[in-house]
PDB file of N, CA and C in Angstrom:
ATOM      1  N   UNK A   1       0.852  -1.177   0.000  1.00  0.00           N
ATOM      2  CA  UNK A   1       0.000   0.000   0.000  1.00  0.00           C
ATOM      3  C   UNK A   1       0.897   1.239   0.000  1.00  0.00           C
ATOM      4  N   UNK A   2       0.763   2.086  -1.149  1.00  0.00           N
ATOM      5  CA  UNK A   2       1.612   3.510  -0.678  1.00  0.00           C
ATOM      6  C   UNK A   2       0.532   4.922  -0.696  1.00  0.00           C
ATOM      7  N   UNK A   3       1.197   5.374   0.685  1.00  0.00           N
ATOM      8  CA  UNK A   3       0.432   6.465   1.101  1.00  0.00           C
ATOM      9  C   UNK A   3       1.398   7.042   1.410  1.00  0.00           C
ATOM     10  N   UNK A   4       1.296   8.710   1.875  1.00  0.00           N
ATOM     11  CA  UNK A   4       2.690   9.497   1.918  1.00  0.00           C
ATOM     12  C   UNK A   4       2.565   9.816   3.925  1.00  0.00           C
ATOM     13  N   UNK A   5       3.555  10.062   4.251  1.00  0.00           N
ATOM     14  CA  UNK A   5       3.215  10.259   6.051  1.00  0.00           C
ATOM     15  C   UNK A   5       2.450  11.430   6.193  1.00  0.00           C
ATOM     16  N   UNK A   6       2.354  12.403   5.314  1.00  0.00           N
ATOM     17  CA  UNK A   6       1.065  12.969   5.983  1.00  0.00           C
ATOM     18  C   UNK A   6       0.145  12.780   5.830  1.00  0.00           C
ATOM     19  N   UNK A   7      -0.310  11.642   4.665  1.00  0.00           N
ATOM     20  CA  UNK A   7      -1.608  10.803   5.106  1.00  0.00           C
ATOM     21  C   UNK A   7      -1.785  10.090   6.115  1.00  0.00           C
ATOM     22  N   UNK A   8      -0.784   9.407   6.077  1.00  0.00           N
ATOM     23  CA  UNK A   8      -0.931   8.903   7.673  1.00  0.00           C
ATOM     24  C   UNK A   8      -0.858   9.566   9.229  1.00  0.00           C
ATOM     25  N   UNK A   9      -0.307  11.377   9.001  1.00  0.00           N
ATOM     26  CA  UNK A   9      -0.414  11.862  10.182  1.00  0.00           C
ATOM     27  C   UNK A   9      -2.259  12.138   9.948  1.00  0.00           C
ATOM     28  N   UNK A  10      -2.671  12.430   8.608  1.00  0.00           N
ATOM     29  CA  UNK A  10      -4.009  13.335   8.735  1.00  0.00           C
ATOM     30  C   UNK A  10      -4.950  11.691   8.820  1.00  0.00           C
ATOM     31  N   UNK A  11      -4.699  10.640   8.718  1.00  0.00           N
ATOM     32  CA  UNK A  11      -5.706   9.170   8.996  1.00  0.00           C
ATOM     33  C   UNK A  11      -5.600   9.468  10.680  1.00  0.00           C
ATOM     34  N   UNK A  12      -4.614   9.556  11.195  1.00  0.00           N
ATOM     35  CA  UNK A  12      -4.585   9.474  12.681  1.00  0.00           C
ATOM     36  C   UNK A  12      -5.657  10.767  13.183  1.00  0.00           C
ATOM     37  N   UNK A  13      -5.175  11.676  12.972  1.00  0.00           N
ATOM     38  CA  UNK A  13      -5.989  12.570  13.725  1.00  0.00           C
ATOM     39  C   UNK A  13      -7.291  12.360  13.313  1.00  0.00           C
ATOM     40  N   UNK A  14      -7.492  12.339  12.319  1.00  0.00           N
ATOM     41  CA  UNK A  14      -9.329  11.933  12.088  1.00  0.00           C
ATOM     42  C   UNK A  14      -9.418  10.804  13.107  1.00  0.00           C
ATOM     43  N   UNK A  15      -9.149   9.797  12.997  1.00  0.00           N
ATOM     44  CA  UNK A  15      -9.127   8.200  13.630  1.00  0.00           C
ATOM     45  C   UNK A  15      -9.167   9.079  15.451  1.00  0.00           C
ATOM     46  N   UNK A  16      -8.039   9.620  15.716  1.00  0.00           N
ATOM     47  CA  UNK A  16      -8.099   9.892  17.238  1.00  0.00           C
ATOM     48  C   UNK A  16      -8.393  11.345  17.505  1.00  0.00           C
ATOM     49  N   UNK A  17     -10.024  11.730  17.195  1.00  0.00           N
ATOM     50  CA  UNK A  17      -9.954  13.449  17.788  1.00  0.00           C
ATOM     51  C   UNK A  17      -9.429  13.806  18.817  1.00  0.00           C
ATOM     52  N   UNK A  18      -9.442  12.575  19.742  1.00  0.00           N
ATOM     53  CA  UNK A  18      -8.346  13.046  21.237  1.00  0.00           C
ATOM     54  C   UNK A  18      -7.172  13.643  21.234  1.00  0.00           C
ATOM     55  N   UNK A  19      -6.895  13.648  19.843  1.00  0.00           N
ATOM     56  CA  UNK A  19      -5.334  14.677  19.715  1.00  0.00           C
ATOM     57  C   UNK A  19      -5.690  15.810  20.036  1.00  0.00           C
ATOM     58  N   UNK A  20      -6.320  16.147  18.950  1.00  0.00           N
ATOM     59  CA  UNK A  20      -7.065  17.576  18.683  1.00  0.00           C
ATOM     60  C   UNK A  20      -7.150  18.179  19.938  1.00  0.00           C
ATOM     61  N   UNK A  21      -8.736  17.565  20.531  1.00  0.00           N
ATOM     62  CA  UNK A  21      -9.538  18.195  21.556  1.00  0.00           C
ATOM     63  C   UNK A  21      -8.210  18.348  22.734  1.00  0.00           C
ATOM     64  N   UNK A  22      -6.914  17.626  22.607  1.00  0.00           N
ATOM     65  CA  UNK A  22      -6.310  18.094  24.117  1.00  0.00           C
ATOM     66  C   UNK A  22      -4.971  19.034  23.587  1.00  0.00           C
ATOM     67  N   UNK A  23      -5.087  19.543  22.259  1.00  0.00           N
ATOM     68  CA  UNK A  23      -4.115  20.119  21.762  1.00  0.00           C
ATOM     69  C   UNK A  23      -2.721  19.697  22.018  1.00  0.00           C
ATOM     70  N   UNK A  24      -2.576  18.255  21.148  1.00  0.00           N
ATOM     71  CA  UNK A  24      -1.253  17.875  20.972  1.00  0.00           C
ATOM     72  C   UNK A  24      -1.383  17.985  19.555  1.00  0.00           C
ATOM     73  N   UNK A  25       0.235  18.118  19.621  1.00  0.00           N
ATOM     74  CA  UNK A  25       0.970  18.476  18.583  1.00  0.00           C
ATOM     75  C   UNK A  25       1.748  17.051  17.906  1.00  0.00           C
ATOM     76  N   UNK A  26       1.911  17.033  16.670  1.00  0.00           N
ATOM     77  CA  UNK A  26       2.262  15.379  16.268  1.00  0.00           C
ATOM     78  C   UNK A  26       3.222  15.479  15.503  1.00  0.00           C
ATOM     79  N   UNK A  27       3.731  14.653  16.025  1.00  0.00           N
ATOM     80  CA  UNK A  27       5.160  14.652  14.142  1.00  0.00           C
ATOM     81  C   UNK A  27       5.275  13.200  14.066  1.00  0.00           C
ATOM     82  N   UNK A  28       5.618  12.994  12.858  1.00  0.00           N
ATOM     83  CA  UNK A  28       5.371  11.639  12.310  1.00  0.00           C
ATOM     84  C   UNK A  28       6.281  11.606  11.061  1.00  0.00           C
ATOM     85  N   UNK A  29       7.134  10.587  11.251  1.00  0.00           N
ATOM     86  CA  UNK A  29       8.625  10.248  10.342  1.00  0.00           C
ATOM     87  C   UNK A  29       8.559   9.083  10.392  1.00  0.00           C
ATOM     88  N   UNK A  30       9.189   8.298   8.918  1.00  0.00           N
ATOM     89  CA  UNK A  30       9.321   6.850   8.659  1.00  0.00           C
ATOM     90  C   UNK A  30      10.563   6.395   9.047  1.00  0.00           C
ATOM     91  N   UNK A  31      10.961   5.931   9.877  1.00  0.00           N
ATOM     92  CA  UNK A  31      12.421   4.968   9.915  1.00  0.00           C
ATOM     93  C   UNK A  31      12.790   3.683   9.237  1.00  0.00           C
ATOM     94  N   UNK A  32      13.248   4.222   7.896  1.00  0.00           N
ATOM     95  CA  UNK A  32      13.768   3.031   7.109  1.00  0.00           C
ATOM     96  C   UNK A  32      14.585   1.968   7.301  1.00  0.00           C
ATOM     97  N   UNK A  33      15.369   1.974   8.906  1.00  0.00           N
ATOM     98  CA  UNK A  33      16.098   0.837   9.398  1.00  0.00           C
ATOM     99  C   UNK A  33      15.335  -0.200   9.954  1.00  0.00           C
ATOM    100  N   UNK A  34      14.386   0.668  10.847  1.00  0.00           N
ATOM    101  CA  UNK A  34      13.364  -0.871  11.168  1.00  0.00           C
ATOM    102  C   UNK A  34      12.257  -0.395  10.818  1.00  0.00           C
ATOM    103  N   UNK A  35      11.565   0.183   9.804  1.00  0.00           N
ATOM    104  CA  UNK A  35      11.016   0.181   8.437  1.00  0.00           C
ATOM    105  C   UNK A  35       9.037   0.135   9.832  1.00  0.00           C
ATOM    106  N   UNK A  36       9.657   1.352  10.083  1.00  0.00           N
ATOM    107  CA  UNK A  36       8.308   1.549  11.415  1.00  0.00           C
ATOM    108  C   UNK A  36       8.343   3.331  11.209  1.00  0.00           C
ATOM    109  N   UNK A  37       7.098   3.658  11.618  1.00  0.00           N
ATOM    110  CA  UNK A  37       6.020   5.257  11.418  1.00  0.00           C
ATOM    111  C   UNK A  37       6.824   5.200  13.335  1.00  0.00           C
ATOM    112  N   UNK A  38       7.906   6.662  13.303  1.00  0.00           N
ATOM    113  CA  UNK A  38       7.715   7.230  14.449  1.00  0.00           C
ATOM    114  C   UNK A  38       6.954   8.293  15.016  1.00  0.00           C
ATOM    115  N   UNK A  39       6.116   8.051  16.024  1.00  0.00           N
ATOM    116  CA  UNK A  39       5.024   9.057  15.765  1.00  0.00           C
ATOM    117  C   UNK A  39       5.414   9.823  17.696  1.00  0.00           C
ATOM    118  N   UNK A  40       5.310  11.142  17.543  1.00  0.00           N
ATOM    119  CA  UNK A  40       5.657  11.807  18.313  1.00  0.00           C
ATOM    120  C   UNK A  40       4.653  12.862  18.891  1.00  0.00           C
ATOM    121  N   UNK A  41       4.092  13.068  20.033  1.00  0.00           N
ATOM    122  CA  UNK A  41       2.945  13.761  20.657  1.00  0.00           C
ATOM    123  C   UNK A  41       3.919  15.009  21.793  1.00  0.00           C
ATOM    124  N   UNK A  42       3.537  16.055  21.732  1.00  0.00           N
ATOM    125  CA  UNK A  42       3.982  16.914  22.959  1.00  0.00           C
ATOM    126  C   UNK A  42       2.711  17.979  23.332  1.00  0.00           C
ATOM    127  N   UNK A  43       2.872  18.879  24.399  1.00  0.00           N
ATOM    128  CA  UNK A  43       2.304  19.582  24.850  1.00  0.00           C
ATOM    129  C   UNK A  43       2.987  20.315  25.781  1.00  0.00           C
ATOM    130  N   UNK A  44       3.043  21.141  25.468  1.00  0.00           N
ATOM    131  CA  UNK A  44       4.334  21.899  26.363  1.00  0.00           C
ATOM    132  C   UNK A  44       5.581  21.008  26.949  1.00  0.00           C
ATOM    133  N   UNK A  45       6.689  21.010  27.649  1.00  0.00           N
ATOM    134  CA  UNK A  45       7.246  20.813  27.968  1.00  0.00           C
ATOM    135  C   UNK A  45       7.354  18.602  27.752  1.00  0.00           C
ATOM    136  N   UNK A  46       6.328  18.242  27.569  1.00  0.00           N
ATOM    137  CA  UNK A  46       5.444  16.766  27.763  1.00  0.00           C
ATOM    138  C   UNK A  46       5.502  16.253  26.436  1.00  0.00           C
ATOM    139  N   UNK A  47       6.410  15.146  26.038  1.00  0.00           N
ATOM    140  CA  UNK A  47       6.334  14.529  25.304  1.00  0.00           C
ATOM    141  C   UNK A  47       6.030  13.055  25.547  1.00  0.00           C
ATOM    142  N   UNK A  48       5.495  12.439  24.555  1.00  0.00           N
ATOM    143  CA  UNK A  48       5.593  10.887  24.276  1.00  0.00           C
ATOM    144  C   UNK A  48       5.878  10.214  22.715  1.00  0.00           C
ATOM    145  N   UNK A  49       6.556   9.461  22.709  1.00  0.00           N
ATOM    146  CA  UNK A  49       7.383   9.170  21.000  1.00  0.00           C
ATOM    147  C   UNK A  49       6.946   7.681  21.576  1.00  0.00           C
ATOM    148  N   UNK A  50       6.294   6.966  20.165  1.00  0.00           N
ATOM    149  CA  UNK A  50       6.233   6.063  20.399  1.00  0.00           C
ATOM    150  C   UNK A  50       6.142   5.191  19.041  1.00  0.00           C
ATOM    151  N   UNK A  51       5.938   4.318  18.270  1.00  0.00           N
ATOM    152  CA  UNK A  51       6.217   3.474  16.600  1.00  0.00           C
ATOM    153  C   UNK A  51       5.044   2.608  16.446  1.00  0.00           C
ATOM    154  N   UNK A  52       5.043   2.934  14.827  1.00  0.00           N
ATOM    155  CA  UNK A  52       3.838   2.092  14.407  1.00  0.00           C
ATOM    156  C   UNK A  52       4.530   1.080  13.613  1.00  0.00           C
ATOM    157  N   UNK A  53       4.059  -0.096  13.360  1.00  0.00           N
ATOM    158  CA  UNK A  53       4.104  -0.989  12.645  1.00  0.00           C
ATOM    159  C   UNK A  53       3.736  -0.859  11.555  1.00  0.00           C
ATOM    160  N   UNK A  54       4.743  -0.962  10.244  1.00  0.00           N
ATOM    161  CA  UNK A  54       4.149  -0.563   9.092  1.00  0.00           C
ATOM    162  C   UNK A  54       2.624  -1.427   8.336  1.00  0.00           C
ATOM    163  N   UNK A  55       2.431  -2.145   9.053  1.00  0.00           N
ATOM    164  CA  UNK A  55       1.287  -3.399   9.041  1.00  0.00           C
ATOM    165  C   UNK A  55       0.352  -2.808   9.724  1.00  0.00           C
ATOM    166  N   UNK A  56       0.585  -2.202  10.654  1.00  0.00           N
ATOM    167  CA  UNK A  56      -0.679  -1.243  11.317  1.00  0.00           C
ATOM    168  C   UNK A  56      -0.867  -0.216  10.932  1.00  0.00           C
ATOM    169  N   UNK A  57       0.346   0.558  10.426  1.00  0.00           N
ATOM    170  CA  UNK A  57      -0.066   1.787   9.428  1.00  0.00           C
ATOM    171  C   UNK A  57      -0.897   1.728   8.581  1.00  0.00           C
ATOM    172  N   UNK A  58      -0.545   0.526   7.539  1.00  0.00           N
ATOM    173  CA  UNK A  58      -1.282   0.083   6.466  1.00  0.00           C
ATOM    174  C   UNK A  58      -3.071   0.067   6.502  1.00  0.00           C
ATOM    175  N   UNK A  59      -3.027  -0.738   7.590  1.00  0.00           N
ATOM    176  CA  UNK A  59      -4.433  -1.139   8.122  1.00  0.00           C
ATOM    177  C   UNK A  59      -5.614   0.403   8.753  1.00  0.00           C
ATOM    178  N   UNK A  60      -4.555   1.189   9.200  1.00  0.00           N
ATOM    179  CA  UNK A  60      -4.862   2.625   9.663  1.00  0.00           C
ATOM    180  C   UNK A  60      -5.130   3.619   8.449  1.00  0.00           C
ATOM    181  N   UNK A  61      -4.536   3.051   7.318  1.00  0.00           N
ATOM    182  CA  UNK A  61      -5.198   3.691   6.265  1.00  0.00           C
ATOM    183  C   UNK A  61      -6.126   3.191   5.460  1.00  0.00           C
ATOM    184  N   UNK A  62      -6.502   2.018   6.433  1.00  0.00           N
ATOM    185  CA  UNK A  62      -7.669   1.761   5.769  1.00  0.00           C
ATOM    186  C   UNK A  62      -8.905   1.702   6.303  1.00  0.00           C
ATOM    187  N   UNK A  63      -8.675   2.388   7.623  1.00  0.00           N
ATOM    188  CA  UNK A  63      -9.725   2.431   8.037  1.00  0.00           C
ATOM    189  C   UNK A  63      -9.825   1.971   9.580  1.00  0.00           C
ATOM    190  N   UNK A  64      -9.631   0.886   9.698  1.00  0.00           N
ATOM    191  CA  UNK A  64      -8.987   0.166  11.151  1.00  0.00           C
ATOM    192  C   UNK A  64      -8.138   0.489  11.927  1.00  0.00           C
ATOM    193  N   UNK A  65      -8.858   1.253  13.388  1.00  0.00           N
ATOM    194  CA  UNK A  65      -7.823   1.365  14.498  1.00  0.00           C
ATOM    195  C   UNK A  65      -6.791   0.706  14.608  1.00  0.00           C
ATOM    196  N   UNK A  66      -5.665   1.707  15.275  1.00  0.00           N
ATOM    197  CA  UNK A  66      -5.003   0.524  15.413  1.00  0.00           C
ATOM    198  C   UNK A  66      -4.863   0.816  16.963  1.00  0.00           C
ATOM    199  N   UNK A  67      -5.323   0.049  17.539  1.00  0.00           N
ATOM    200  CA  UNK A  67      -5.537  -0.126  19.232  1.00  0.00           C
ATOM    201  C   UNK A  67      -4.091   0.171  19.940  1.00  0.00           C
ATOM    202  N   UNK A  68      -3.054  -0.586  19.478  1.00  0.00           N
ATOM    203  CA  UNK A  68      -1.602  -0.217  20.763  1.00  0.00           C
ATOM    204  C   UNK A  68      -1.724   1.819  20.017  1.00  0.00           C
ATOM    205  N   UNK A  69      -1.637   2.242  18.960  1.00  0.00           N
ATOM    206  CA  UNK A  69      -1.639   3.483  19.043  1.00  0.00           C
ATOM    207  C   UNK A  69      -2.391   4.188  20.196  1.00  0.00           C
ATOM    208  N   UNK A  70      -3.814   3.550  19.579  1.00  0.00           N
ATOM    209  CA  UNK A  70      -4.975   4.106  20.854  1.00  0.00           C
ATOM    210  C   UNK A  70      -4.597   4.190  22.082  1.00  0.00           C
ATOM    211  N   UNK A  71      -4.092   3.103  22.695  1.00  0.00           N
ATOM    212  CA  UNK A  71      -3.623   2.978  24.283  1.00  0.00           C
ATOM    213  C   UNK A  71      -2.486   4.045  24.215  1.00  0.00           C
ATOM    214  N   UNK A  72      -1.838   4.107  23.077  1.00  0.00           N
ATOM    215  CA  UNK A  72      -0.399   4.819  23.750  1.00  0.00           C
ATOM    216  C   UNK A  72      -0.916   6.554  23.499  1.00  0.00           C
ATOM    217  N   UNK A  73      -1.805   7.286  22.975  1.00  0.00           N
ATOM    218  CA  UNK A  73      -2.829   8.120  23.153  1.00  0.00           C
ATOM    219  C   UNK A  73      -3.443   8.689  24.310  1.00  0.00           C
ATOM    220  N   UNK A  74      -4.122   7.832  24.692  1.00  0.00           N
ATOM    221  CA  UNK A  74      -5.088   7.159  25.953  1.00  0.00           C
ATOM    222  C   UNK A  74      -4.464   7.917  26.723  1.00  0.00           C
ATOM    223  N   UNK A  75      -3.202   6.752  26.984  1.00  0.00           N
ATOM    224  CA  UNK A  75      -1.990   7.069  28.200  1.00  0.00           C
ATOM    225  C   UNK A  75      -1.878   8.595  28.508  1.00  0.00           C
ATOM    226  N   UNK A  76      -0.842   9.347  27.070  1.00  0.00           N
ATOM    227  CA  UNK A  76      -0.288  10.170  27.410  1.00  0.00           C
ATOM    228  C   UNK A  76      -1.517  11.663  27.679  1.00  0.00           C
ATOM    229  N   UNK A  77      -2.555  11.432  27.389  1.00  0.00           N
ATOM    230  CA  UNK A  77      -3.729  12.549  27.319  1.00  0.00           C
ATOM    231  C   UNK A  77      -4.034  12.327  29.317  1.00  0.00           C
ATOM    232  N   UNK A  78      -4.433  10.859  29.585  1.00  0.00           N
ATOM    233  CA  UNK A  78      -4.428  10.483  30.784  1.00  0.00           C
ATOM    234  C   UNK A  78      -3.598  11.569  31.588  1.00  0.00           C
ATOM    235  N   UNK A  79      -2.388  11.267  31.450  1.00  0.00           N
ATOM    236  CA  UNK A  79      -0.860  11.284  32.136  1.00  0.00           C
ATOM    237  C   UNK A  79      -0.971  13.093  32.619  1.00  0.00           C
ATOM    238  N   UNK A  80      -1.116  13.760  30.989  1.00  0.00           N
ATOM    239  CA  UNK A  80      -0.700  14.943  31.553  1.00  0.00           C
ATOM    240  C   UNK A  80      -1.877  15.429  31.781  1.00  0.00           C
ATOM    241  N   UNK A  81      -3.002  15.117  31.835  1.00  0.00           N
ATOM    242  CA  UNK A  81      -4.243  15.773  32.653  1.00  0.00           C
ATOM    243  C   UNK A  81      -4.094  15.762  33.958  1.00  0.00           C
ATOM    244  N   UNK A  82      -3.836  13.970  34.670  1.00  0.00           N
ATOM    245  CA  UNK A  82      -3.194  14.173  36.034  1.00  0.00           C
ATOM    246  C   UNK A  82      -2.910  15.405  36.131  1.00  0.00           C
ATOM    247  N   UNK A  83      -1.302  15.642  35.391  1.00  0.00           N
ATOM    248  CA  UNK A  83      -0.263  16.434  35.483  1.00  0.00           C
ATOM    249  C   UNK A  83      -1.096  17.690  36.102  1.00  0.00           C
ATOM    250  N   UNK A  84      -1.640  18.177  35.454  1.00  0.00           N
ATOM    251  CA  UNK A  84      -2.338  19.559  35.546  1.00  0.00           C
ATOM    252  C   UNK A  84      -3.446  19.534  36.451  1.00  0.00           C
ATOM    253  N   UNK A  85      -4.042  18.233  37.072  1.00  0.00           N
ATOM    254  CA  UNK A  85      -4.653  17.943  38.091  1.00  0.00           C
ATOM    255  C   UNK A  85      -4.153  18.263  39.477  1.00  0.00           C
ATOM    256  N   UNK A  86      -3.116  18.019  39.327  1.00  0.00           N
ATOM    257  CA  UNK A  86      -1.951  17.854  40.253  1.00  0.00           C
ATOM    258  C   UNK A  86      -1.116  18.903  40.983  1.00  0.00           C
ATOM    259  N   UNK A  87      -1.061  19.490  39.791  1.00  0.00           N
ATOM    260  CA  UNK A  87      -0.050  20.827  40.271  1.00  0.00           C
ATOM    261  C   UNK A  87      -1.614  21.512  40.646  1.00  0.00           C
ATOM    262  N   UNK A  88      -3.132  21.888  40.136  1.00  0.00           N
ATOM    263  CA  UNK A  88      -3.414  22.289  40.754  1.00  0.00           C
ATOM    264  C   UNK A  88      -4.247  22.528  42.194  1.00  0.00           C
ATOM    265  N   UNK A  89      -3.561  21.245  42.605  1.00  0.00           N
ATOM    266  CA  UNK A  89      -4.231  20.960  44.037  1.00  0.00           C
ATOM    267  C   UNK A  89      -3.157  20.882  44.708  1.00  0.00           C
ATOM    268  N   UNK A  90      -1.443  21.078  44.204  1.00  0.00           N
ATOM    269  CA  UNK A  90      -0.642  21.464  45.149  1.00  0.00           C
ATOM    270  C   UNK A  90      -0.359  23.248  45.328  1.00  0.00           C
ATOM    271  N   UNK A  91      -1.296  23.747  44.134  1.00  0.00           N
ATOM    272  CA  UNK A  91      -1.016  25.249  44.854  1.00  0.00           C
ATOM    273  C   UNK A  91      -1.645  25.658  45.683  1.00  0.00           C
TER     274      UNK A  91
END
């Protein structure tokens, strides 16, 4: 299947509005050594980098979640909400 990576950054964000709605920011690069989508989330200071399987990419452009993305999403939206939970019940 060939698609270019910013189809595959713009399949993701449709696929996960949870980017959007918590205003992360994405970058997304192919690594031709182990031939995997590095896909990269921040929000101020807060990052998470984490790889797709070019078999799950594939499948992501076609339509089908791809669930370990989802969880690793999930996580980091989770994580830094705490974050900001946090600091503001220690001021």
């Amino acid at each position: 299947m060939t698609y270019t990576t910013l189809a595959l950054k713009d399949k993701i964000l449709e696929m996960y509005p949870e980017i959007e709605l918590h205003k992360l920011s994405v970058g997304l690069e192919f690594d031709e050594e182990t031939e995997t989508y590095i896909v990269t989330f921040r929000r101020g200071g807060h990052l998470l980098t984490t790889h797709i399987e070019r078999r799950d990419a594939d499948e992501c452009m076609k339509g089908t979640m791809c669930v370990y993305l989802g969880v690793q999403v999930g996580q980091f939206v989770k994580n830094f909400e705490e974050r900001i939970d946090f600091g503001r019940k220690a001021a």
